[in-house]
N, C-alpha and C. Protein backbone atom coordinates (compact mmCIF):
# COMPACT_ATOMS: atom_id res chain seq x y z
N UNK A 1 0.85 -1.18 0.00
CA UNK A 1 0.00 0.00 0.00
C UNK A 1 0.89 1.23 0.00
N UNK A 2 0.45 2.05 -0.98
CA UNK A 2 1.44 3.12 -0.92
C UNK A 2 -0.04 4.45 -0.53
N UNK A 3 0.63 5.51 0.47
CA UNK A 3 0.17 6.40 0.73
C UNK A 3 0.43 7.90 0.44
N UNK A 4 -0.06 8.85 -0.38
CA UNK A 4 0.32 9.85 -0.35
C UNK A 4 -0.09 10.97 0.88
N UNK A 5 0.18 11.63 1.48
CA UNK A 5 -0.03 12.50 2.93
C UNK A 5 0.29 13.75 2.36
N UNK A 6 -0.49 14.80 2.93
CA UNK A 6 -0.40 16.02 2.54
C UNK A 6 -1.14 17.10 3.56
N UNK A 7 -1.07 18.31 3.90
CA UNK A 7 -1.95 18.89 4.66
C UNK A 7 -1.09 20.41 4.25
N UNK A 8 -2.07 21.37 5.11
CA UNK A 8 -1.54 22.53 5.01
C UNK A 8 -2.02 23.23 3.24
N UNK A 9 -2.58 23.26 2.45
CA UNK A 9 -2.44 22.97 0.94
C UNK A 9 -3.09 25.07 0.68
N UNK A 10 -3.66 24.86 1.94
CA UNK A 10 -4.48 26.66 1.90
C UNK A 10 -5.00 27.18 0.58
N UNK A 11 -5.59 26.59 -0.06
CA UNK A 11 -6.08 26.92 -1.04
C UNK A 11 -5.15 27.30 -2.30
N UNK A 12 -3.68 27.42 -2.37
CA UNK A 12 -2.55 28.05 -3.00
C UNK A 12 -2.59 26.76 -4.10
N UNK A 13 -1.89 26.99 -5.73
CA UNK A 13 -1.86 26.24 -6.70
C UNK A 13 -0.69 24.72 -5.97
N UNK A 14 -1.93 23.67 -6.63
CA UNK A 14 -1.16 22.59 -6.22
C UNK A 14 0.21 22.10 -7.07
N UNK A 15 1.29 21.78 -6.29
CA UNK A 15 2.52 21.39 -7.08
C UNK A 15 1.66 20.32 -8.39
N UNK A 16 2.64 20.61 -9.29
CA UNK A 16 2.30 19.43 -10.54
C UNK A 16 3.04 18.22 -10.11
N UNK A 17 4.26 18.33 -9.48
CA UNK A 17 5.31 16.88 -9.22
C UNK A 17 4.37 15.95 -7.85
N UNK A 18 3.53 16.71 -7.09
CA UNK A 18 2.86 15.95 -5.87
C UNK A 18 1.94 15.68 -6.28
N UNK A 19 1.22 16.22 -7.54
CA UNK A 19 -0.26 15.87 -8.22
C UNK A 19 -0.07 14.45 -8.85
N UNK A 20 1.32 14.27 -9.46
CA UNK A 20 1.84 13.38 -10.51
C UNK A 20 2.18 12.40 -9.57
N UNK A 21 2.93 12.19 -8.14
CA UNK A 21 3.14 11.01 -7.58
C UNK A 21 2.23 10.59 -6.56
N UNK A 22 0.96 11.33 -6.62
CA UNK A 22 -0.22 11.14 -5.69
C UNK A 22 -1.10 10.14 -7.05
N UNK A 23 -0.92 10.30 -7.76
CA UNK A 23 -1.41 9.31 -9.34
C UNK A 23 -1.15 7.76 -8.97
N UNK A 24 -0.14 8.09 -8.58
CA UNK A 24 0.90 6.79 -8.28
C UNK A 24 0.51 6.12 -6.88
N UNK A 25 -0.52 6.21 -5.78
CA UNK A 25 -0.76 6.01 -4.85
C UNK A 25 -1.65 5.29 -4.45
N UNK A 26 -2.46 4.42 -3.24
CA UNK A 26 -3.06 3.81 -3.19
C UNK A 26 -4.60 4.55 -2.39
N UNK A 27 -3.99 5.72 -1.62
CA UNK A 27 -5.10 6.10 -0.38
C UNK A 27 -3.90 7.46 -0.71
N UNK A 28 -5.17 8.82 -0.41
CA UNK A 28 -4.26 10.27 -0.06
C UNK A 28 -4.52 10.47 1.85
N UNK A 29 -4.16 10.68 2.38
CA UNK A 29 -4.14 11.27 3.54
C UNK A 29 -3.80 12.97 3.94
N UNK A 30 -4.94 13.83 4.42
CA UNK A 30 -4.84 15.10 4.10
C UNK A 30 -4.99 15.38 5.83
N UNK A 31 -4.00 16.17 5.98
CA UNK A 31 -4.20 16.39 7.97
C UNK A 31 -4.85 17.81 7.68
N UNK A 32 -5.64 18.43 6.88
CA UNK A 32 -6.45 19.55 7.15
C UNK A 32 -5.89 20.89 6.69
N UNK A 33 -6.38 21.63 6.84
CA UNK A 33 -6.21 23.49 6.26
C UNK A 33 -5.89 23.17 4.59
N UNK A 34 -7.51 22.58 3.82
CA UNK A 34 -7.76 22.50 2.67
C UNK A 34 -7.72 24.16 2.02
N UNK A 35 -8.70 24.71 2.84
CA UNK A 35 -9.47 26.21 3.35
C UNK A 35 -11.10 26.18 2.32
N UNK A 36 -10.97 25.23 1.75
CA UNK A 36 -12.46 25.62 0.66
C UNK A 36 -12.21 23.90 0.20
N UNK A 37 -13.17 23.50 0.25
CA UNK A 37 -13.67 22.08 -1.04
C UNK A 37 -12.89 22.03 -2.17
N UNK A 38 -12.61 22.86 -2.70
CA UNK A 38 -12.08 22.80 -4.28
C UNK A 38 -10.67 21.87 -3.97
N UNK A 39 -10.19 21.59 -2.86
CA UNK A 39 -8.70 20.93 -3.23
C UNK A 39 -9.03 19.39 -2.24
N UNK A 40 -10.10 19.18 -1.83
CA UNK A 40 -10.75 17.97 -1.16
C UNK A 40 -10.90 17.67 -2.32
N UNK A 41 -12.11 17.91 -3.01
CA UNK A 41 -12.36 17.24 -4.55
C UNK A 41 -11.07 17.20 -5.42
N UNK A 42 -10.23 18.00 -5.69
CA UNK A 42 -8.97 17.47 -6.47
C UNK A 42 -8.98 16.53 -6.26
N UNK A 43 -8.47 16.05 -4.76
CA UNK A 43 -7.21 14.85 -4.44
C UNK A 43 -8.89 13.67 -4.30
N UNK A 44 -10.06 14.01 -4.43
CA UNK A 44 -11.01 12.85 -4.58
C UNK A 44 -11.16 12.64 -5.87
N UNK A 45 -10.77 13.16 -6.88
CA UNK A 45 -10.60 12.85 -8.43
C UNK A 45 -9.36 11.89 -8.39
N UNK A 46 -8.37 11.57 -7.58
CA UNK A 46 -7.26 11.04 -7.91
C UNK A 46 -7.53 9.62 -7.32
N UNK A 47 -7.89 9.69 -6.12
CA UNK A 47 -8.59 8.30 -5.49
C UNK A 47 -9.28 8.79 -4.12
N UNK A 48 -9.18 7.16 -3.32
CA UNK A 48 -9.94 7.81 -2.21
C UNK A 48 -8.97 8.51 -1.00
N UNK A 49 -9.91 9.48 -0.24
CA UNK A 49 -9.27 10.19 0.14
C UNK A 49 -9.37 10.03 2.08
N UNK A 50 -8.54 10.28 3.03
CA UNK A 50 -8.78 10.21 4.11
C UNK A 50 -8.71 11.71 4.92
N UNK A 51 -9.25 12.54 5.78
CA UNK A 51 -9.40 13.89 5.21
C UNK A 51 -9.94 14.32 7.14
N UNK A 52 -9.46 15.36 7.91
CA UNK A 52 -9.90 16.18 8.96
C UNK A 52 -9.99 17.57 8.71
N UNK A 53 -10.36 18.55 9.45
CA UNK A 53 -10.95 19.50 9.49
C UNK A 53 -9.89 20.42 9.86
N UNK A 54 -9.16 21.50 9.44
CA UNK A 54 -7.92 22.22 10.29
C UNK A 54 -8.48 23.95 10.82
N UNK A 55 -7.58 24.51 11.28
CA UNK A 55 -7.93 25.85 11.33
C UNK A 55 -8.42 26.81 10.92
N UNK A 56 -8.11 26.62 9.71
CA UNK A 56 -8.28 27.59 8.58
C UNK A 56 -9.29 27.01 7.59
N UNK A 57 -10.01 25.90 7.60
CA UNK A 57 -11.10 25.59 7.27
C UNK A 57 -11.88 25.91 7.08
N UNK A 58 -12.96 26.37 5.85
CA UNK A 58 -14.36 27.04 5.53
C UNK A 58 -15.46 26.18 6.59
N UNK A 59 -16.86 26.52 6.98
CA UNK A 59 -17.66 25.95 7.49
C UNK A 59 -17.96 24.88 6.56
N UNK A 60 -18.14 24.97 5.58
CA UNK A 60 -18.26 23.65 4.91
C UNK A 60 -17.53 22.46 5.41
N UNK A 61 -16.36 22.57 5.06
CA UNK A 61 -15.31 21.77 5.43
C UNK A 61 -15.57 21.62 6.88
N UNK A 62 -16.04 22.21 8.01
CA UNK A 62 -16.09 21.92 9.23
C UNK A 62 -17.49 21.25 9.55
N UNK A 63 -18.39 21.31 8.36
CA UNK A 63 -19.36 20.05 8.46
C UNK A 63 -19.39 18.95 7.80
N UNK A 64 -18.58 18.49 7.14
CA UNK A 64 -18.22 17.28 6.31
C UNK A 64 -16.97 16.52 6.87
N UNK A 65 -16.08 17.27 7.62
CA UNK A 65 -14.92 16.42 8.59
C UNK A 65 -14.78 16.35 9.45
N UNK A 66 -14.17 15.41 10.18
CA UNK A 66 -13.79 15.20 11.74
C UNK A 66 -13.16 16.22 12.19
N UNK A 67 -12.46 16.27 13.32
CA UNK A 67 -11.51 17.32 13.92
C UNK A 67 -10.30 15.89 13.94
N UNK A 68 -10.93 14.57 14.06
CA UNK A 68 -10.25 13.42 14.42
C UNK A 68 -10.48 12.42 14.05
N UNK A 69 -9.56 11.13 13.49
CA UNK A 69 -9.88 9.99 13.48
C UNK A 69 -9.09 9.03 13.58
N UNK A 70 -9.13 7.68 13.61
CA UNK A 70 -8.68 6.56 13.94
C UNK A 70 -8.97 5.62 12.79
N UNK A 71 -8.33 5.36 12.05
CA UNK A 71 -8.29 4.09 10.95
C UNK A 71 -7.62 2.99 11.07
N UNK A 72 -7.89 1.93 10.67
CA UNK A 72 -7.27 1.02 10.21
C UNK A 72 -6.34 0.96 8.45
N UNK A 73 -5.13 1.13 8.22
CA UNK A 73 -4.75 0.48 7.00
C UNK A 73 -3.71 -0.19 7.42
N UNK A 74 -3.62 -1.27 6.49
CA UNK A 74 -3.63 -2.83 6.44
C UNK A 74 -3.37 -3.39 7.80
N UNK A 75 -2.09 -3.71 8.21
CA UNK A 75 -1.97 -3.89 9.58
C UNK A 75 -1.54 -3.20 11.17
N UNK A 76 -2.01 -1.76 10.54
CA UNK A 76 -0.94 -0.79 11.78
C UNK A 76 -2.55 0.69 11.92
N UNK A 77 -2.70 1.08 12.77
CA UNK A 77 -3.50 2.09 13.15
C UNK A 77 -2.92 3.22 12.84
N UNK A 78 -3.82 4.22 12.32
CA UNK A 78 -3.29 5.08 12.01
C UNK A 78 -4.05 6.16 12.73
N UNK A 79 -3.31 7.44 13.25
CA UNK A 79 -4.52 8.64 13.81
C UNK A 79 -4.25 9.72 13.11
N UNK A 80 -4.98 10.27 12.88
CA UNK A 80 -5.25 11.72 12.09
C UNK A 80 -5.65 12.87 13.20
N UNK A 81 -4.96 13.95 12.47
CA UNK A 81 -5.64 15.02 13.62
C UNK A 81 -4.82 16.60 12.93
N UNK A 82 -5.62 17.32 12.68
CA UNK A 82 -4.55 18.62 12.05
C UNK A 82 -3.47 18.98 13.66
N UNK A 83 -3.71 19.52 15.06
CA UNK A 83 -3.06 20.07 15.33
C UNK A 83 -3.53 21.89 15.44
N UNK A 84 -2.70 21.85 17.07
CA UNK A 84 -3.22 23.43 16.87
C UNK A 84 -2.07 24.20 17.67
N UNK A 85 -2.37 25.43 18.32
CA UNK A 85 -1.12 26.12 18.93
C UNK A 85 -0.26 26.32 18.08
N UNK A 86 1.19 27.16 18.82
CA UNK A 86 2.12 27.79 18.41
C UNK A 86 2.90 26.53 17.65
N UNK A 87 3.55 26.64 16.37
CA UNK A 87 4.03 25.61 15.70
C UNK A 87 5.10 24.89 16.70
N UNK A 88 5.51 25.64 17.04
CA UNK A 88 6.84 24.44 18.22
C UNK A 88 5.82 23.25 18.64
N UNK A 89 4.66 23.55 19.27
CA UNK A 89 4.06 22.47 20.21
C UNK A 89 3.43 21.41 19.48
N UNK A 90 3.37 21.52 18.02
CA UNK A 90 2.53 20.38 16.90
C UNK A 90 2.70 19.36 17.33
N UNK A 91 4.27 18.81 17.49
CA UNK A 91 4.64 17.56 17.79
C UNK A 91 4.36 16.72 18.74
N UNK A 92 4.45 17.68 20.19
CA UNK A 92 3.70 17.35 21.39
C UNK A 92 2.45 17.47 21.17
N UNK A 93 1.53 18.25 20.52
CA UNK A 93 0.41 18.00 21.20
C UNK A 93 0.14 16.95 19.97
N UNK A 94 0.55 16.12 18.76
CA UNK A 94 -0.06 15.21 18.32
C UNK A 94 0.50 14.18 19.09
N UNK A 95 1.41 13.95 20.28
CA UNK A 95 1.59 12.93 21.17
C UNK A 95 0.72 12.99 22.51
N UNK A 96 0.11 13.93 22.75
CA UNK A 96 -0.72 14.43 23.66
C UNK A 96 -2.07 13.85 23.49
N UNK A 97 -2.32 14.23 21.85
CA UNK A 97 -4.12 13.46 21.21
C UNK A 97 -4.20 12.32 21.17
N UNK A 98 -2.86 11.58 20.72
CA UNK A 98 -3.17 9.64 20.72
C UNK A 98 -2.95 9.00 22.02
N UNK A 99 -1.91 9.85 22.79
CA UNK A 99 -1.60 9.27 24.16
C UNK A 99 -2.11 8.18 24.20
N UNK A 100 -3.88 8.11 24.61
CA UNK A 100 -4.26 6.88 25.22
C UNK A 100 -4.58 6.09 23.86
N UNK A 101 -4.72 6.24 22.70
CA UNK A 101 -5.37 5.45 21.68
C UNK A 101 -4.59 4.98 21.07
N UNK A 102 -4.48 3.54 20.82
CA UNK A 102 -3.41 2.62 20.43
C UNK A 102 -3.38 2.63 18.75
N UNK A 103 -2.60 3.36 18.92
CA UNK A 103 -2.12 4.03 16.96
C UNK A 103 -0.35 3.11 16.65
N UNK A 104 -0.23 3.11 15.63
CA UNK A 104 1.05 3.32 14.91
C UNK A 104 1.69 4.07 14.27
N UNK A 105 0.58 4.67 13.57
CA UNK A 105 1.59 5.98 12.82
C UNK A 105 0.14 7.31 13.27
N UNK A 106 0.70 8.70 13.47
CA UNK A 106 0.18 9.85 13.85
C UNK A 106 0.68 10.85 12.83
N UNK A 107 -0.92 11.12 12.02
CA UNK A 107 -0.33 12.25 10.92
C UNK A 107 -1.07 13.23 11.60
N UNK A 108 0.14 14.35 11.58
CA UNK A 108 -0.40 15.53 11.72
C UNK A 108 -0.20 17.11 11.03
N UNK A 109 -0.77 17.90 10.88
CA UNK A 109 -0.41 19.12 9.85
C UNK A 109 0.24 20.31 11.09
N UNK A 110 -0.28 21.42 10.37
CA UNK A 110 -0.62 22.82 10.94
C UNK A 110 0.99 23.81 11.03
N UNK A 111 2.03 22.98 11.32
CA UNK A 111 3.36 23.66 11.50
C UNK A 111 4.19 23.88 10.40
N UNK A 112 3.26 23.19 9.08
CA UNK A 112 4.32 23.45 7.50
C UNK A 112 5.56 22.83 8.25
N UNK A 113 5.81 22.53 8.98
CA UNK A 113 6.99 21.86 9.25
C UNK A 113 7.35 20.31 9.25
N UNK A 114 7.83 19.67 8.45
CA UNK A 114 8.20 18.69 8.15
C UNK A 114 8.57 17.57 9.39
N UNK A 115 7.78 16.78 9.79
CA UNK A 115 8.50 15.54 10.84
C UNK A 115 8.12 14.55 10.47
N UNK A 116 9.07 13.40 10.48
CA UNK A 116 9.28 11.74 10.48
C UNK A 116 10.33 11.67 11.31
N UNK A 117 9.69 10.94 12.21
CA UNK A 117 9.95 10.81 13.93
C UNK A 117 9.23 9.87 14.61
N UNK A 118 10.17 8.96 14.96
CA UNK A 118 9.53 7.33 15.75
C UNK A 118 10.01 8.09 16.73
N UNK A 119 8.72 7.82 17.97
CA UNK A 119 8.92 8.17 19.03
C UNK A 119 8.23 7.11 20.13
N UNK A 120 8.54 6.19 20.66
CA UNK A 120 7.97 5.18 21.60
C UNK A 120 7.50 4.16 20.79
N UNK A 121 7.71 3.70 19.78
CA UNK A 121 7.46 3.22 18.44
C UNK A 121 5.95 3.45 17.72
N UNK A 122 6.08 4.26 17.99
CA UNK A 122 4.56 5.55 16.87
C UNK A 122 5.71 6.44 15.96
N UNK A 123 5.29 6.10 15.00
CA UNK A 123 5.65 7.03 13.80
C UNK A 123 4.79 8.41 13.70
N UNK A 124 5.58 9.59 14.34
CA UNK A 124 4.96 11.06 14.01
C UNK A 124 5.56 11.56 13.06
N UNK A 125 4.22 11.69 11.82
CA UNK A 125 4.66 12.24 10.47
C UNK A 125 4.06 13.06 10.50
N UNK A 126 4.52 14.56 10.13
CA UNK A 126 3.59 16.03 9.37
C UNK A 126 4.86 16.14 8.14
N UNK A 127 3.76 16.22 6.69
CA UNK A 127 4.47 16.22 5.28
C UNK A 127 4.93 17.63 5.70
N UNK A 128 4.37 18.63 6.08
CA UNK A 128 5.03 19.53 5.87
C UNK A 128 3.66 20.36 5.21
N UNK A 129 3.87 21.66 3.84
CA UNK A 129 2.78 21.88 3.34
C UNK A 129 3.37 22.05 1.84
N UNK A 130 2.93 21.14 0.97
CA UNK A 130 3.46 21.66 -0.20
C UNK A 130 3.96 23.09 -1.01
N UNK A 131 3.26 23.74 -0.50
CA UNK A 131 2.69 25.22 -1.49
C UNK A 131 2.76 25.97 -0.28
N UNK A 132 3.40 26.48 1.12
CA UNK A 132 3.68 27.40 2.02
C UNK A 132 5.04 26.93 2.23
N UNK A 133 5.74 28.01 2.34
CA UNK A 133 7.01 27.88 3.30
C UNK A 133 6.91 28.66 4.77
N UNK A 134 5.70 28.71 5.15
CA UNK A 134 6.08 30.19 6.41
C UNK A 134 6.19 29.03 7.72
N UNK A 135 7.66 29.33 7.90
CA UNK A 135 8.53 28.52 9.13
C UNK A 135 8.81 27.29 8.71
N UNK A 136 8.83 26.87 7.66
CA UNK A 136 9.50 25.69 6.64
C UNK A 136 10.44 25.88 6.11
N UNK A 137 11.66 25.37 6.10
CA UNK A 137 12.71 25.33 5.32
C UNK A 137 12.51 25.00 3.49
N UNK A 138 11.52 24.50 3.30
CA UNK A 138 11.02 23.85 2.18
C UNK A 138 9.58 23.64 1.80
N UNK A 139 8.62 23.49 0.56
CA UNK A 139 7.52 23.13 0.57
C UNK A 139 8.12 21.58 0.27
N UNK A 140 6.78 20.67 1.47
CA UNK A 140 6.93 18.82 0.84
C UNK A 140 5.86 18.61 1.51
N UNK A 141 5.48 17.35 0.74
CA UNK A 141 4.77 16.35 1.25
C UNK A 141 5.44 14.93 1.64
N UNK A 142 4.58 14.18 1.80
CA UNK A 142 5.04 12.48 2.32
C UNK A 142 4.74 11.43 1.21
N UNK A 143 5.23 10.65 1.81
CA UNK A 143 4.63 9.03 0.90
C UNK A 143 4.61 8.03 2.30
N UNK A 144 4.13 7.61 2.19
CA UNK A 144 4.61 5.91 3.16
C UNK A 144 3.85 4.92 2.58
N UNK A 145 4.91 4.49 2.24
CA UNK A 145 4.90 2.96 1.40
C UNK A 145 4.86 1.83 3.10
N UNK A 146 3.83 0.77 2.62
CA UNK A 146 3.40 -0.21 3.77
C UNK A 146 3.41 -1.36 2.93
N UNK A 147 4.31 -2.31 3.12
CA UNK A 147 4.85 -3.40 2.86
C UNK A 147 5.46 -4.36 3.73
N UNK A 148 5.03 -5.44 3.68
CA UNK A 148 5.70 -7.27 4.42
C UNK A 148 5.54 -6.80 5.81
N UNK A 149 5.22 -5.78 5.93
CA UNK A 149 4.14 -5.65 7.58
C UNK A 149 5.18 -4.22 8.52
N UNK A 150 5.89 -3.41 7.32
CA UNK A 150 6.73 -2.51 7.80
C UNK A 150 6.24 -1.08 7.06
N UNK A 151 6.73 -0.50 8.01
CA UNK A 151 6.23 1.10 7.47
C UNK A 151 7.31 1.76 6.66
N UNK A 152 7.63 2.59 5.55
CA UNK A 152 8.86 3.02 5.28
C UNK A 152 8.14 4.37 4.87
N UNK A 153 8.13 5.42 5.71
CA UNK A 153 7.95 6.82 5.18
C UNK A 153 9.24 7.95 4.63
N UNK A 154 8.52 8.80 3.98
CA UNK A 154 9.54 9.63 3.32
C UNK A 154 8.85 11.23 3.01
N UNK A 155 9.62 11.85 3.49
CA UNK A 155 9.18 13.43 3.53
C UNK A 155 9.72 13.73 1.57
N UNK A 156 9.18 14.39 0.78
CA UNK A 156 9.80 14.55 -0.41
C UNK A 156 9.35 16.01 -0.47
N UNK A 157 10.83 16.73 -0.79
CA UNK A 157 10.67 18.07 -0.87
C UNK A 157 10.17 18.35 -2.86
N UNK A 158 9.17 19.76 -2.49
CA UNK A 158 8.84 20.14 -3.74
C UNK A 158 10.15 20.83 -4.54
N UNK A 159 10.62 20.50 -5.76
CA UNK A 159 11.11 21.34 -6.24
C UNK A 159 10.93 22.49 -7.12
N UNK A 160 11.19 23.51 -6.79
CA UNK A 160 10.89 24.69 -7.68
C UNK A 160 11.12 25.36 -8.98
């Protein structure tokens, strides 16, 4: 199973190179701040999509998504959650939201800041935001490829 992950997207033109290897994918995973429908439906033209509600979210978007969720893909739990507060604290507080809920991997957005980080053996991934750099070294998204019962994620920076 290959996954494409993405969040942060704010309504700004989507990269063509993340449009082109999200083609290539099995499931998109979006940790939130779409800001309007129009880029939910993109990435639901490409396949299916797994999708929360972020800050900067239209009311629409805040009646059609979670704030949170808990999935199953293939053999490892996954939790979703955009994330809130001052960007330093993203990391903690997406270790703060699963604490008690028995996850494996924790995607989270909101800091444009890029993490892949095993921490107590939970994988905390935020792609980052493709299309913002504000407090990013880079625009990227993720992949995590799930294979023979192992996780292998990868932050991939956009190039310009």
């Amino acid at each position: 199973m290959k996954i494409g992950v993405v969040a942060d997207t704010h309504s700004l033109d989507i990269p063509r190179q993340m449009l082109n290897d999200f083609k290539k994918v099995d499931m998109i995973i979006h940790a939130g701040d779409f800001c309007t429908t129009k880029e939910l439906e993109v990435f639901q033209k490409i396949t299916k999509v797994k999708a929360v509600v972020g800050n900067m979210d239209d009311s629409h978007l805040r009646d059609i998504l979670p704030q949170r969720q808990i999935f199953k893909c293939e053999d490892f739990m996954i939790g979703l959650f955009h994330s809130y507060g001052p960007p330093k604290d993203t990391l903690n507080n997406a270790i703060r939201e699963f604490r008690s809920s028995k996850v494996d991997i924790v995607i989270f957005g909101h800091s444009h800041i890029p993490c892949n980080e095993t921490i107590n053996k939970v994988l905390y991934f935020n792609p980052g935001s493709p299309n913002d750099m504000v407090l990013a070294p880079y625009c990227s998204y993720g992949i995590i490829d799930i294979k023979d019962k192992q996780i292998f994620p990868k932050i991939v920076k956009v190039k310009m």
